[in-house]
Protein backbone atom coordinates (compact mmCIF):
# COMPACT_ATOMS: atom_id res chain seq x y z
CA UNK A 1 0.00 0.00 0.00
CA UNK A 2 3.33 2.43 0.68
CA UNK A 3 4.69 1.69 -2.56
CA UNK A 4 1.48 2.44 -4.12
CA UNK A 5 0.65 5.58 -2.25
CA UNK A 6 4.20 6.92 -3.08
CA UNK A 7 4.12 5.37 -6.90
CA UNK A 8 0.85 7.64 -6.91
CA UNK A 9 2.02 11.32 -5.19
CA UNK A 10 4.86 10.66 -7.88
CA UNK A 11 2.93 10.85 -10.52
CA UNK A 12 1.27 13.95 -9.09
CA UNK A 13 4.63 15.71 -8.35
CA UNK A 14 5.69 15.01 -12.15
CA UNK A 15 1.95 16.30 -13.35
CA UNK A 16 2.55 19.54 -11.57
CA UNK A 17 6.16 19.80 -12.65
CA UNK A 18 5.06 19.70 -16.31
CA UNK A 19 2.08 22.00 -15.80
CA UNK A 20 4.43 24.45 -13.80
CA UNK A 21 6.75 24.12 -17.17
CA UNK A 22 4.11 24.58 -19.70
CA UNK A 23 2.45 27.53 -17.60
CA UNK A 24 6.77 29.39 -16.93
CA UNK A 25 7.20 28.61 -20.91
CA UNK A 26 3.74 30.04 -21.75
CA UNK A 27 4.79 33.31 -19.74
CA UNK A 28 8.38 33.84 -21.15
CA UNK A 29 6.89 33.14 -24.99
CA UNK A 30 4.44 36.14 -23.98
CA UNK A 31 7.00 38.51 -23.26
CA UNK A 32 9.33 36.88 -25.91
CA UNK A 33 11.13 39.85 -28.21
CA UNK A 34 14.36 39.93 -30.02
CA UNK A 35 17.53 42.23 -28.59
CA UNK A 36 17.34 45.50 -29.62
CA UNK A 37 20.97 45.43 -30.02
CA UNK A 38 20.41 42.54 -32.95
CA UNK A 39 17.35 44.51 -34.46
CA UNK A 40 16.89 47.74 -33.36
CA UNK A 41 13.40 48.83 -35.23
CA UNK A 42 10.54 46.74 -33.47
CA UNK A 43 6.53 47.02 -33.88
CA UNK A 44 3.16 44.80 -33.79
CA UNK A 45 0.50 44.29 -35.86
CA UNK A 46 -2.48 45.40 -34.68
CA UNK A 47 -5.81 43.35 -35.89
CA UNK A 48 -9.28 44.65 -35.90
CA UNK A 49 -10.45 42.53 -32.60
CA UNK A 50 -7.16 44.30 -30.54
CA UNK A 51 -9.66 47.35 -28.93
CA UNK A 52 -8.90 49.25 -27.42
CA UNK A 53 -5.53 50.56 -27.56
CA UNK A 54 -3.42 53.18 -25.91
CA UNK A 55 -1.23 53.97 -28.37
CA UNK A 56 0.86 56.90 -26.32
CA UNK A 57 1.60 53.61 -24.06
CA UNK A 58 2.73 51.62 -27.03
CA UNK A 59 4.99 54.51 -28.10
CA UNK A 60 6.22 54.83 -24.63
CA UNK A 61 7.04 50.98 -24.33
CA UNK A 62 9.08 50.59 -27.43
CA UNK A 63 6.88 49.81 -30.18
CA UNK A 64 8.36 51.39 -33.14
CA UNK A 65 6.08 51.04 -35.92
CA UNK A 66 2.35 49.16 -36.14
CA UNK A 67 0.61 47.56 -39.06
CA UNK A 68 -3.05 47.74 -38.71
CA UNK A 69 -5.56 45.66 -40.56
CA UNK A 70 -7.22 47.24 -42.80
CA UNK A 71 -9.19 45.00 -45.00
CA UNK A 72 -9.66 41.55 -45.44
CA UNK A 73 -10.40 39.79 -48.87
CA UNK A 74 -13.82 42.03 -49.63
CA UNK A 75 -15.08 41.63 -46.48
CA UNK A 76 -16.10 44.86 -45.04
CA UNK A 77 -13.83 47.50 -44.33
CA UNK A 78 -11.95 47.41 -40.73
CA UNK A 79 -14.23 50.52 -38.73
CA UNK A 80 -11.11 50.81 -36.16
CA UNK A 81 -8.72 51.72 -39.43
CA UNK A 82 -8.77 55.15 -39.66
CA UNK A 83 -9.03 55.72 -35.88
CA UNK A 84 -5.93 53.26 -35.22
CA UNK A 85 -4.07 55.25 -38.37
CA UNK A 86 -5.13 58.47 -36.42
CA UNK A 87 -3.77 57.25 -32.98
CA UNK A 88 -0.72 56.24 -34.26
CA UNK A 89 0.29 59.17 -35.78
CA UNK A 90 -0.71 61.26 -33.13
CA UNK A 91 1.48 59.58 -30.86
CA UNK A 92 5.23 59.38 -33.05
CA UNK A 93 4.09 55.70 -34.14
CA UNK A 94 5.11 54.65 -37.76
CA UNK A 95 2.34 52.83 -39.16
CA UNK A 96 1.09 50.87 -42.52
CA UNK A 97 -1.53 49.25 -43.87
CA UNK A 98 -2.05 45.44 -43.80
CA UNK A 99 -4.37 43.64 -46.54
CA UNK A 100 -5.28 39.95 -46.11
CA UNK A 101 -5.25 38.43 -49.04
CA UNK A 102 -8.23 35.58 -50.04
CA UNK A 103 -7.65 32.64 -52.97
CA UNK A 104 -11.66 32.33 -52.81
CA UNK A 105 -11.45 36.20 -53.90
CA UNK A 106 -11.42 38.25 -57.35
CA UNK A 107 -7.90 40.56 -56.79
CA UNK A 108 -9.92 43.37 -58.73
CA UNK A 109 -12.22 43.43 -55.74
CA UNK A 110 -10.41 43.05 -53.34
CA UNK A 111 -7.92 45.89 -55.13
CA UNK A 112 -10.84 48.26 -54.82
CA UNK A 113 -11.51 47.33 -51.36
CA UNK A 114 -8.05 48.29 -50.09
CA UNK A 115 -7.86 51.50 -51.80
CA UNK A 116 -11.35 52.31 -51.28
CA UNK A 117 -10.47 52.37 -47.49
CA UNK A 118 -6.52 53.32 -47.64
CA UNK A 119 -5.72 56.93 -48.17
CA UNK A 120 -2.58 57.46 -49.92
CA UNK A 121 0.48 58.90 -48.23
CA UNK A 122 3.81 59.99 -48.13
CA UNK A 123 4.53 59.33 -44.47
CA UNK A 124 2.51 56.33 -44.20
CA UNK A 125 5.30 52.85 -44.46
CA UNK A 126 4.59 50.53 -47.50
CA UNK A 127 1.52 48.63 -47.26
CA UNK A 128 1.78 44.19 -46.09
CA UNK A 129 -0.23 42.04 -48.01
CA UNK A 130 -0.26 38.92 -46.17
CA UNK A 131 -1.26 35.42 -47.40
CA UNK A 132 -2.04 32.86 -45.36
CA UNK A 133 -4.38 29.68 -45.65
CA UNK A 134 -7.74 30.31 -43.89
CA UNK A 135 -10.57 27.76 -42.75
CA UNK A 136 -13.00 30.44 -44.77
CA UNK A 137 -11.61 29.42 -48.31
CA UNK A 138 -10.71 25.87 -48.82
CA UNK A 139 -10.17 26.99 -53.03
CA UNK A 140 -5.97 25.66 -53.69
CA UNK A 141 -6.03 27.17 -57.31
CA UNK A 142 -3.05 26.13 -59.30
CA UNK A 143 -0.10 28.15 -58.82
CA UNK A 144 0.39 30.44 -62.08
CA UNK A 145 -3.34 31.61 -61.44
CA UNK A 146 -2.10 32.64 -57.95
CA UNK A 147 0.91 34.55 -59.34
CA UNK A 148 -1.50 36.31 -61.97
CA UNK A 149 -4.26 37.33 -59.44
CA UNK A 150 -1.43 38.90 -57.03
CA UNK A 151 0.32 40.79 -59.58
CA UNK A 152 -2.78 42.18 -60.40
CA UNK A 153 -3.71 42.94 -56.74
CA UNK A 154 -0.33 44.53 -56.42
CA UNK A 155 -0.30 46.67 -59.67
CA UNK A 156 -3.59 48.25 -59.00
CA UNK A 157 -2.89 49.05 -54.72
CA UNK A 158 1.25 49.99 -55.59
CA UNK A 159 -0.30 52.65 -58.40
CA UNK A 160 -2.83 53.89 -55.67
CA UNK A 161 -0.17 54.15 -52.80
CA UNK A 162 3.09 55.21 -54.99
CA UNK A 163 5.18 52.34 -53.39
CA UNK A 164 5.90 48.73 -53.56
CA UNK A 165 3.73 46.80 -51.14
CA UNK A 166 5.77 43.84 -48.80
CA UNK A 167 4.85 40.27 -48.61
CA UNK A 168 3.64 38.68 -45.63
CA UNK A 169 3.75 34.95 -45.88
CA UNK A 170 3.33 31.93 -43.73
CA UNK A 171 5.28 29.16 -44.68
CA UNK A 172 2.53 27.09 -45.58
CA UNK A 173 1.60 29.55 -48.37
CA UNK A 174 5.20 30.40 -49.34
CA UNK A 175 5.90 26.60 -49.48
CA UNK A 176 2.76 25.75 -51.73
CA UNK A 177 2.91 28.62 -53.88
CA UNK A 178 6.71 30.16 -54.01
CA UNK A 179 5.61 33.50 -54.40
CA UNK A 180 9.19 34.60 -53.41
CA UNK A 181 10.96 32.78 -56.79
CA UNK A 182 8.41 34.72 -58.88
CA UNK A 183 7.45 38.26 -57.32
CA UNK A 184 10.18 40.66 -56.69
CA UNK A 185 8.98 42.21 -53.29
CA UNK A 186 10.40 42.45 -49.78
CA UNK A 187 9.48 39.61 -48.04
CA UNK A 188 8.32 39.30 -44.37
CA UNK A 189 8.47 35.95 -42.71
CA UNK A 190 6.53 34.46 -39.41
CA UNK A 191 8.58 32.38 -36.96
CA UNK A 192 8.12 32.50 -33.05
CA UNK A 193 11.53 32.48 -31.33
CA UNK A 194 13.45 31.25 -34.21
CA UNK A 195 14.94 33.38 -37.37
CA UNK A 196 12.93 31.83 -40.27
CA UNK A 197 14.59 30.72 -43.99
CA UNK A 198 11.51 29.17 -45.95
CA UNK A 199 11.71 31.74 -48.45
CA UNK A 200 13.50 32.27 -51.96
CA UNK A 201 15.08 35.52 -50.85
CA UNK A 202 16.57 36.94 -47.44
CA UNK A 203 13.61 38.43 -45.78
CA UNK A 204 13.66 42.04 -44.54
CA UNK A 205 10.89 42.16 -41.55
CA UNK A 206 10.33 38.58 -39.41
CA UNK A 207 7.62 38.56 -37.25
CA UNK A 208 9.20 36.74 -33.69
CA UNK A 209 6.45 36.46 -31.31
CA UNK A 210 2.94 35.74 -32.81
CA UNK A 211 0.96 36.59 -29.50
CA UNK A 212 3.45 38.79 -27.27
CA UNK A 213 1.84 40.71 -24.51
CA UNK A 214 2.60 44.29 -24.36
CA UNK A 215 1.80 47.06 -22.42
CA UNK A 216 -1.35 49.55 -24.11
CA UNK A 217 -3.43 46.77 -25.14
CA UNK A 218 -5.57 43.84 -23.46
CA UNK A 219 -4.88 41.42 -26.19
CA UNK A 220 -1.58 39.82 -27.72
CA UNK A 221 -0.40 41.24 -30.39
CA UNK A 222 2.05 39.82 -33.27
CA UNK A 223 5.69 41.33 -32.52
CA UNK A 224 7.28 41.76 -35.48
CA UNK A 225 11.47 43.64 -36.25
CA UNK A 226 12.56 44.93 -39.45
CA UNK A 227 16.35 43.58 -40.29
CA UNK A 228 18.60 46.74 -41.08
């Protein structure tokens, strides 16, 4: 009965030991950010559900720059755009636009979408068109298709803003598709922790912590540095 007894609290003290790991690893890959002395320019993305948010704390805190969502495929326009663009400005915080880009989609829509809601500007940084798979469109159409609708979606938005837009890709897109062997943009890359290398070309932004906590908002954000 002793051997069983102390066979069982075992058990229980390993249990806890692993849940007290999990819960100490969950904490530090909250507050997870590169050295600033390895990339000094660091920001977030901020996405439509993160309200509301203090940006004079953000600026205070470090963050450097912020993408905020503005649209997604055709989907309605983002109502917190203009007043996150707004905030950010006001308080010294670079920002751009980020476009979600969806394969179930025309790129002429969703073209006029984005510029129907992004203003142009000088100050503002190059817009992120990000492509990830989503659980909303299940459509894989074949890959020179893909490069055709995005250079489409790219010529009409770059002649609206006056710059070249960057690409934000997961590697499950990048893998499937390639985009980076055919489209000559800057590239950003998504890789918690570790420096990614799934793409055809040296990437320029990386985001490092998908869900970091940071002071100025209630929800995690995706921490993202720009490589100098």
């Amino acid at each position: 009965m002793a051997s069983a007894n102390f066979r069982t609290w075992r058990n229980v003290t390993i249990v806890l030991a692993l849940l007290l790991g999990m819960f100490v690893a969950w904490r530090a890959a909250g507050g997870y950010a590169p050295s600033r002395n390895e990339f000094a320019v660091q920001g977030i993305v901020v996405d439509s559900q993160v309200d509301p948010i203090n940006w004079p704390t953000l600026a205070a805190t470090g963050v450097d720059f912020a993408y905020i969502a503005a649209t997604d495929g055709v989907k309605p326009r983002d109502s917190r755009f203009a007043a996150n663009m707004a905030g950010a400005a006001d308080a010294g915080v670079r920002y751009g636009a980020l476009h979600r880009f969806d394969l179930c989609r025309l790129a002429s829509d969703q073209a006029t979408s984005f510029i129907t809601t992004v203003p142009r500007s000088e100050t503002a940084l190059p817009a992120a068109v990000e492509f990830h798979f989503s659980e909303s469109c299940a459509a894989r159409p074949d890959r020179a298709l893909v490069l055709s609708e995005v250079a489409t979606f790219l010529g009409q938005v770059e002649a609206h803003l006056g710059k070249p837009a960057i690409l934000k890709l997961s590697q499950e897109f990048e893998e499937h598709y390639r985009l980076t062997t055919a489209i000559d943009r800057n590239v950003w890359l998504e890789k918690t922790w570790l420096l990614p290398d799934y793409a055809a070309r040296p990437w320029v932004m990386w985001t490092a912590n998908l869900s970091r906590r940071v002071e100025g908002v209630d929800e995690t954000v995706e921490w993202a540095v720009v490589r100098e």
